[in-house]
Protein backbone atom coordinates (compact mmCIF):
# COMPACT_ATOMS: atom_id res chain seq x y z
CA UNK A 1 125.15 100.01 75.09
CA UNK A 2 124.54 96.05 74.64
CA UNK A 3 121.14 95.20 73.29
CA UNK A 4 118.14 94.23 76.05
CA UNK A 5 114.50 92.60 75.92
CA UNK A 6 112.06 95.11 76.71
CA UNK A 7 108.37 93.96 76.59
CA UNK A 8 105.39 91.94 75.33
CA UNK A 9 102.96 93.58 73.87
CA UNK A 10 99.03 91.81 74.80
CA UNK A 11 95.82 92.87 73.04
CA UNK A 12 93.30 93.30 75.50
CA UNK A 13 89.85 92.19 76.15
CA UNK A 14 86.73 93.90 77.41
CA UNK A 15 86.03 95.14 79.67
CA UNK A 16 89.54 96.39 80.58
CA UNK A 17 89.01 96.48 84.81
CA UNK A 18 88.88 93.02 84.56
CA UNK A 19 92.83 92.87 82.89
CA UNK A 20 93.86 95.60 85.43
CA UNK A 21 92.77 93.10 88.23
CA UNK A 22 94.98 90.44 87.34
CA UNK A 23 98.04 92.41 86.51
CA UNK A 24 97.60 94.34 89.82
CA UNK A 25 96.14 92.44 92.51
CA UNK A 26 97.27 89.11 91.23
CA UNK A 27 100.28 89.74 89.47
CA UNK A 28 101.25 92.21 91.39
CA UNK A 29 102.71 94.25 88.72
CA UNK A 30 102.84 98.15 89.01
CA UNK A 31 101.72 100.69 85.91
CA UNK A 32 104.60 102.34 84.93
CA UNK A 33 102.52 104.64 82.58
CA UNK A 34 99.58 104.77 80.51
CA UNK A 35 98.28 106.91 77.69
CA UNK A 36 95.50 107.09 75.58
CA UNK A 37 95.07 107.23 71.35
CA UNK A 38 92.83 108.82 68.98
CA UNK A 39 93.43 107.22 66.16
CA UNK A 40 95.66 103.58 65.20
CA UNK A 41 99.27 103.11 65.99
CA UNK A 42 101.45 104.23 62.66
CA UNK A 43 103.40 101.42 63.67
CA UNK A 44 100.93 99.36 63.99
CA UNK A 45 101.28 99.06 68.13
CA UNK A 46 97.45 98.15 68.61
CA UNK A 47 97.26 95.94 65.64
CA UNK A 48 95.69 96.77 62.42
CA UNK A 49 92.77 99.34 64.06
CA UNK A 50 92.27 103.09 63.30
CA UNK A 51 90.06 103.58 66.38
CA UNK A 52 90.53 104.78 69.60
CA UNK A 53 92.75 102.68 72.03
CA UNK A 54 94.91 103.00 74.55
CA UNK A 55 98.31 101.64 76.32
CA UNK A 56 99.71 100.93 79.40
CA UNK A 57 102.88 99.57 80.64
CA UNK A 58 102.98 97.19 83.91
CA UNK A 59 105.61 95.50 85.14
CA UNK A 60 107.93 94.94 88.87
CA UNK A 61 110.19 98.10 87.97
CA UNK A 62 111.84 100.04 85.03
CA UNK A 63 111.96 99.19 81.78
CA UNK A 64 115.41 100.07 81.84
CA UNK A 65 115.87 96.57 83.87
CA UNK A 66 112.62 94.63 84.08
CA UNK A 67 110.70 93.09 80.92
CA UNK A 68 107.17 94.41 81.19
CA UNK A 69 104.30 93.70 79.37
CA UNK A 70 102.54 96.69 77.16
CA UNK A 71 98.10 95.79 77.13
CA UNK A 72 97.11 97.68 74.27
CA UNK A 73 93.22 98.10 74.79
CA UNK A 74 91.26 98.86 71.55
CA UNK A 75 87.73 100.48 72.82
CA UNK A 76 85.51 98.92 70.24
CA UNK A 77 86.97 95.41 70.37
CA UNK A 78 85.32 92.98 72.76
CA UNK A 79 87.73 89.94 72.65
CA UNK A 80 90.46 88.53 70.44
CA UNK A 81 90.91 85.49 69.73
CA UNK A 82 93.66 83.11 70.65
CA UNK A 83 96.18 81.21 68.55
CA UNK A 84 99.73 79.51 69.29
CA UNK A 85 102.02 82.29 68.74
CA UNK A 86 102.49 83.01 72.44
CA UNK A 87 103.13 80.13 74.59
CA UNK A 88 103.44 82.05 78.44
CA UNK A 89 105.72 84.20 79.66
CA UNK A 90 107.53 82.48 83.55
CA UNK A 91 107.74 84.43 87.32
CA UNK A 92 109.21 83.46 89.97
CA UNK A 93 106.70 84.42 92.77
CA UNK A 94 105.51 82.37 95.38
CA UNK A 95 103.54 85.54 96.62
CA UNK A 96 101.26 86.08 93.16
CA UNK A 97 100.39 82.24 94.09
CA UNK A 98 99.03 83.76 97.41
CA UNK A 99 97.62 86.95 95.87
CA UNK A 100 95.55 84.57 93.24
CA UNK A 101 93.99 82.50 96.23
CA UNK A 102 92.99 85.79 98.52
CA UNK A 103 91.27 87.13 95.42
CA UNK A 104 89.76 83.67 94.47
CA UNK A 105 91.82 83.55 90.84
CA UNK A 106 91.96 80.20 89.37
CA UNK A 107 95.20 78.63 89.63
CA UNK A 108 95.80 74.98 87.09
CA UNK A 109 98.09 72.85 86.97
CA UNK A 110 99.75 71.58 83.86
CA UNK A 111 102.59 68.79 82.62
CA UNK A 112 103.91 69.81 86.89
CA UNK A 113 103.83 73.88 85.94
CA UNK A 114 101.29 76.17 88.07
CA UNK A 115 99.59 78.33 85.66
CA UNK A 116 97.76 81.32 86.29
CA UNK A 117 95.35 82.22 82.92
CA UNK A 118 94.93 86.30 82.44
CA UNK A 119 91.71 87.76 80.91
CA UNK A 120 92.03 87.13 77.06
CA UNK A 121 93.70 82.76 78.33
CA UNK A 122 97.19 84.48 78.00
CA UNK A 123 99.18 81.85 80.04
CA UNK A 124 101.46 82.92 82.54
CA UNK A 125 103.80 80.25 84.35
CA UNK A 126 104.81 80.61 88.02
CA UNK A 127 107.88 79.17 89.65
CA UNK A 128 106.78 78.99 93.20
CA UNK A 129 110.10 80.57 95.15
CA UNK A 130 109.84 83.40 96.68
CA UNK A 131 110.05 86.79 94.64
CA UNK A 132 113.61 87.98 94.40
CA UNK A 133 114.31 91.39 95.18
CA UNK A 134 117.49 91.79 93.76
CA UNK A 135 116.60 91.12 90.23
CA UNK A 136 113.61 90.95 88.15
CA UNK A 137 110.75 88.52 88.97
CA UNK A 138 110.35 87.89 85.14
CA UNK A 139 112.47 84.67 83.99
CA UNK A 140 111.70 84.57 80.01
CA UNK A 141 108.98 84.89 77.63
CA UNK A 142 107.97 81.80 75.55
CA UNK A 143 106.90 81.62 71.79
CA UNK A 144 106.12 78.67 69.25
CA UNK A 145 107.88 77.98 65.89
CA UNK A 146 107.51 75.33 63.37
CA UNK A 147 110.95 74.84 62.40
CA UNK A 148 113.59 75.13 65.37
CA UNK A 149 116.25 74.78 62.82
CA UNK A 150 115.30 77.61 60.92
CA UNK A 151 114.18 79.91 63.90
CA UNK A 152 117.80 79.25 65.73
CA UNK A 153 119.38 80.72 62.58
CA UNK A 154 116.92 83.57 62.68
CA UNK A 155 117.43 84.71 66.69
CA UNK A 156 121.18 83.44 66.94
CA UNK A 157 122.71 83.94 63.80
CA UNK A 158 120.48 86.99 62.32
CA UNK A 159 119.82 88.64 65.16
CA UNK A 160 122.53 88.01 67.46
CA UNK A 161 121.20 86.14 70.86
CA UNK A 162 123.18 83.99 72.61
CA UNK A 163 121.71 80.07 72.81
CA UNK A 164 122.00 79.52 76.29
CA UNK A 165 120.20 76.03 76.58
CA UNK A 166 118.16 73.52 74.68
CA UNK A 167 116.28 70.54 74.71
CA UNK A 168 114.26 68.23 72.41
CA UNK A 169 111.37 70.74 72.05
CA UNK A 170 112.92 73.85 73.25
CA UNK A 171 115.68 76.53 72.74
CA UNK A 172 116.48 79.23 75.32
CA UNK A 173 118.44 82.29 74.02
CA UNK A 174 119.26 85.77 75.25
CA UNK A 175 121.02 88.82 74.88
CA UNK A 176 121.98 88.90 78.79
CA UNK A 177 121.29 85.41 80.52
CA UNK A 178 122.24 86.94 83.71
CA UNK A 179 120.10 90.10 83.87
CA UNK A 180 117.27 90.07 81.47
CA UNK A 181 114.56 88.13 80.42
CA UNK A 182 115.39 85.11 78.24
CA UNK A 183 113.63 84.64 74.98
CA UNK A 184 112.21 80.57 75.00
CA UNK A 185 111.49 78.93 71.69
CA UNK A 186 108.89 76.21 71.83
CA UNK A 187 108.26 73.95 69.03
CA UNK A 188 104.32 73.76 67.48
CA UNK A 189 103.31 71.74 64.32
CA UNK A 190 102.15 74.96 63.04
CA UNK A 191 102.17 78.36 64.68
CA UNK A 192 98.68 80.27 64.19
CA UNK A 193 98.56 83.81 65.46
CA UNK A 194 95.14 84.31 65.01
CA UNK A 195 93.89 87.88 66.33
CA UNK A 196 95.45 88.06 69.13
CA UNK A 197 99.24 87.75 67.48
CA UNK A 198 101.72 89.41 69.76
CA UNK A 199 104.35 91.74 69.32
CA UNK A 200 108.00 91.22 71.46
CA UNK A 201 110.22 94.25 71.66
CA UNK A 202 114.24 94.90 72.35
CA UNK A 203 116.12 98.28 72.39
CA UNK A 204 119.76 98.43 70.55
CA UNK A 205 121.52 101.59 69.95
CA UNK A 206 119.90 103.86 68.00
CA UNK A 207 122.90 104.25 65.73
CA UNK A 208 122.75 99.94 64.48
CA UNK A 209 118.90 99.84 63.21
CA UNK A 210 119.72 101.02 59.91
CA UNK A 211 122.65 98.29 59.47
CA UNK A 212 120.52 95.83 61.47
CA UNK A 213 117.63 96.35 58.52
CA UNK A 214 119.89 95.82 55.86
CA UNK A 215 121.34 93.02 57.27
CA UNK A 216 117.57 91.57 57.21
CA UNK A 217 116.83 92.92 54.09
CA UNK A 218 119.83 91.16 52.75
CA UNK A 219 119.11 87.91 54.30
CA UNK A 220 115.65 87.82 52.43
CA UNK A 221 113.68 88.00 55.81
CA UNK A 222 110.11 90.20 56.40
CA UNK A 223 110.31 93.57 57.21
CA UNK A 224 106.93 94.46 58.29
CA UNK A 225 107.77 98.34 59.09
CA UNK A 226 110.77 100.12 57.92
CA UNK A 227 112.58 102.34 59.62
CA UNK A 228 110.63 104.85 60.86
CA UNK A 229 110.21 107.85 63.52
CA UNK A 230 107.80 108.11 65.54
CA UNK A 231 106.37 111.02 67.80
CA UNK A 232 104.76 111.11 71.20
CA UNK A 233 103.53 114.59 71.95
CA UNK A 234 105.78 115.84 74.60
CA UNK A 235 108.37 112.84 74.69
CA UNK A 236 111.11 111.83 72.70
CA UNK A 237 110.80 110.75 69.14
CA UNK A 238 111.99 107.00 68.79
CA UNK A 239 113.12 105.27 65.67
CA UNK A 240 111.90 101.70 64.82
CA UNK A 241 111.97 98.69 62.90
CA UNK A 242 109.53 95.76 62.81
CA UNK A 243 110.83 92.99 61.27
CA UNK A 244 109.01 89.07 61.12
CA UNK A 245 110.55 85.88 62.43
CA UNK A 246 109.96 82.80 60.15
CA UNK A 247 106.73 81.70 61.27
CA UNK A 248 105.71 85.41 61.56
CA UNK A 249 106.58 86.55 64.91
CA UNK A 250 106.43 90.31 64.82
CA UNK A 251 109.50 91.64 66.63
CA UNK A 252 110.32 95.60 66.97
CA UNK A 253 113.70 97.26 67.49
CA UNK A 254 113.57 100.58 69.12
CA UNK A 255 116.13 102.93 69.11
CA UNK A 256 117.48 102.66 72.95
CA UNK A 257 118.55 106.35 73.76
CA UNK A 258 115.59 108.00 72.82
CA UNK A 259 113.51 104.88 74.56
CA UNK A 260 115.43 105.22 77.85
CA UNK A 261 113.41 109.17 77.72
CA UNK A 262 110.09 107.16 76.39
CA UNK A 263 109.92 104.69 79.07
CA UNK A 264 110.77 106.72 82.47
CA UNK A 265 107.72 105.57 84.91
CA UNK A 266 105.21 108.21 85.47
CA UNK A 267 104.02 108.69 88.57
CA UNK A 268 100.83 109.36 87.53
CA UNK A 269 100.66 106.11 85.56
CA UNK A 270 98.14 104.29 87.81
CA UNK A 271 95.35 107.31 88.34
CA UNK A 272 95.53 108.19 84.65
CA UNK A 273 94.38 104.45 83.83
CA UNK A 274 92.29 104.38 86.95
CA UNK A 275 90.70 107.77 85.73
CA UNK A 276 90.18 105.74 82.28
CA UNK A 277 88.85 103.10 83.24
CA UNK A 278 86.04 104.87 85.10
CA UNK A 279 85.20 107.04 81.88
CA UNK A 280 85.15 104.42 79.66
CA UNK A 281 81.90 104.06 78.55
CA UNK A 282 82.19 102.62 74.83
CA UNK A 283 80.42 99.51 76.80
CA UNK A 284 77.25 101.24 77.63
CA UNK A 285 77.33 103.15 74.34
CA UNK A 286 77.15 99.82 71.97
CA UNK A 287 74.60 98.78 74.54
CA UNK A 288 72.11 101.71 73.62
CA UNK A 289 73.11 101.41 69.97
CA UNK A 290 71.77 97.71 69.92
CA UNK A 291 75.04 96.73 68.82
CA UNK A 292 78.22 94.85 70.28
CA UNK A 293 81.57 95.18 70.05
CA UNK A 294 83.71 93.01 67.27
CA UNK A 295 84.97 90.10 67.96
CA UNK A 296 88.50 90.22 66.73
């Protein structure tokens, strides 16, 4: 079972219909499932709040073969704010191009890349070709580091990925070049992760996270979550790791079998976070309190 990217994990503003919007009707993405939280991630998943949140997983198709994107949504947060850490994740899809301009979504133009900004200015680059249908639409998922040296050693020679191309600025690696999602490396004078600090995710078998934490343990790098198990009422029980690139880039290894169970696409996905959406009113509730939600 080789290793594969899985998904980015966004921290959502308020109010959450306007995120749906984008990923749906301009995007075009499907929900592959949502739930809803009580309480704060034991991993961590919705960042470093007890409250209640919720997640929900969009994407063109399975996880098993598509990288998706996970929008945590944390209800008494109102906006996050933006560093460096995340640089834009690429499409091909001439037809979000034409979604964005039914709907009226702004569409920029930058250094002769169309970009397409989501609720929250998470930067999303389009290559304007039609969609394929044969593969997925997603092309890679960039981040910044500070010292492409250093971060090389870290994804290639730590973590196994395969360089696949690179440039002045840039380094493009991947577990699969030819059917997932490759992982793009972009060099920043600094990389701030402010609030908003995203979280990138990979399955490997279930049976290499214990050597894959010692091997990071040994190499003097961050562990930010040990190995752990964790339970979803009703669904599999997944193991995980979350370890810390250089410049802090948290990245979590997940157990693939029992994530293969975790990730099926519910059918119910979409009305569950429609049905959510419509009862969510944390909004109105500050609003008769006086108060207003943290700024994160």
């Amino acid at each position: 079972m080789a290793r594969q990217a899985l998904h980015w994990v966004f921290k959502v503003p308020s109010p959450r219909a306007d995120t749906m919007k984008f990923y749906r009707e301009v995007l075009g993405m499907q929900v592959l499932r949502h739930e809803e939280f009580e309480k704060g991630c034991e991993a961590a998943c919705n960042g470093p709040y007890d409250g209640r949140w919720s997640k929900t997983m969009v994407g063109y198709g399975p996880e098993e073969n598509h990288f998706v994107v996970e929008l945590t949504y944390n209800y008494n947060i109102s906006n996050y704010k933006l560093g460096n850490d995340f640089q834009g994740i690429t499409i091909q899809s001439r037809e979000i191009l034409e979604r964005a301009k039914k709907v009226g979504w702004p569409v920029k133009e930058e250094a002769g890349r169309i970009i397409l900004e989501a609720p929250g200015g998470y930067k999303f680059f389009v290559v304007d070709l039609p969609q394929p249908r044969d593969r997925d639409p997603v092309i890679s998922v960039a981040i910044g580091v500070s010292n492409m040296t250093k971060s090389v050693e870290y994804w290639s020679g730590l973590l196994d990925m395969t360089v696949t191309s690179a440039s002045l600025s840039t380094t493009t690696l991947s577990y699969a070049p030819s059917t997932q999602a490759s992982l793009v490396l972009v060099t920043q004078p600094s990389v701030d992760h402010a609030k908003a600090a995203g979280r990138i995710a990979f399955s490997i078998p279930a049976s290499q996270l214990p050597a894959t934490q010692e091997k990071m343990v040994a190499a003097a790098t961050t562990i930010l979550t040990p190995l752990v198990s964790l339970d979803t009422p009703g669904k599999a029980t997944v193991q995980v790791v979350i370890l810390a690139d250089p410049d802090g880039q948290e990245i979590c290894f997940v157990g693939a079998e029992a994530f293969k169970e975790l990730s099926l696409v519910d059918p119910e996905g979409d009305k569950l976070l429609s049905d959510a959406i419509e009862g969510d009113k944390s909004d109105a509730w500050f609003k008769k309190k006086g108060r207003e939600k943290a700024e994160a």
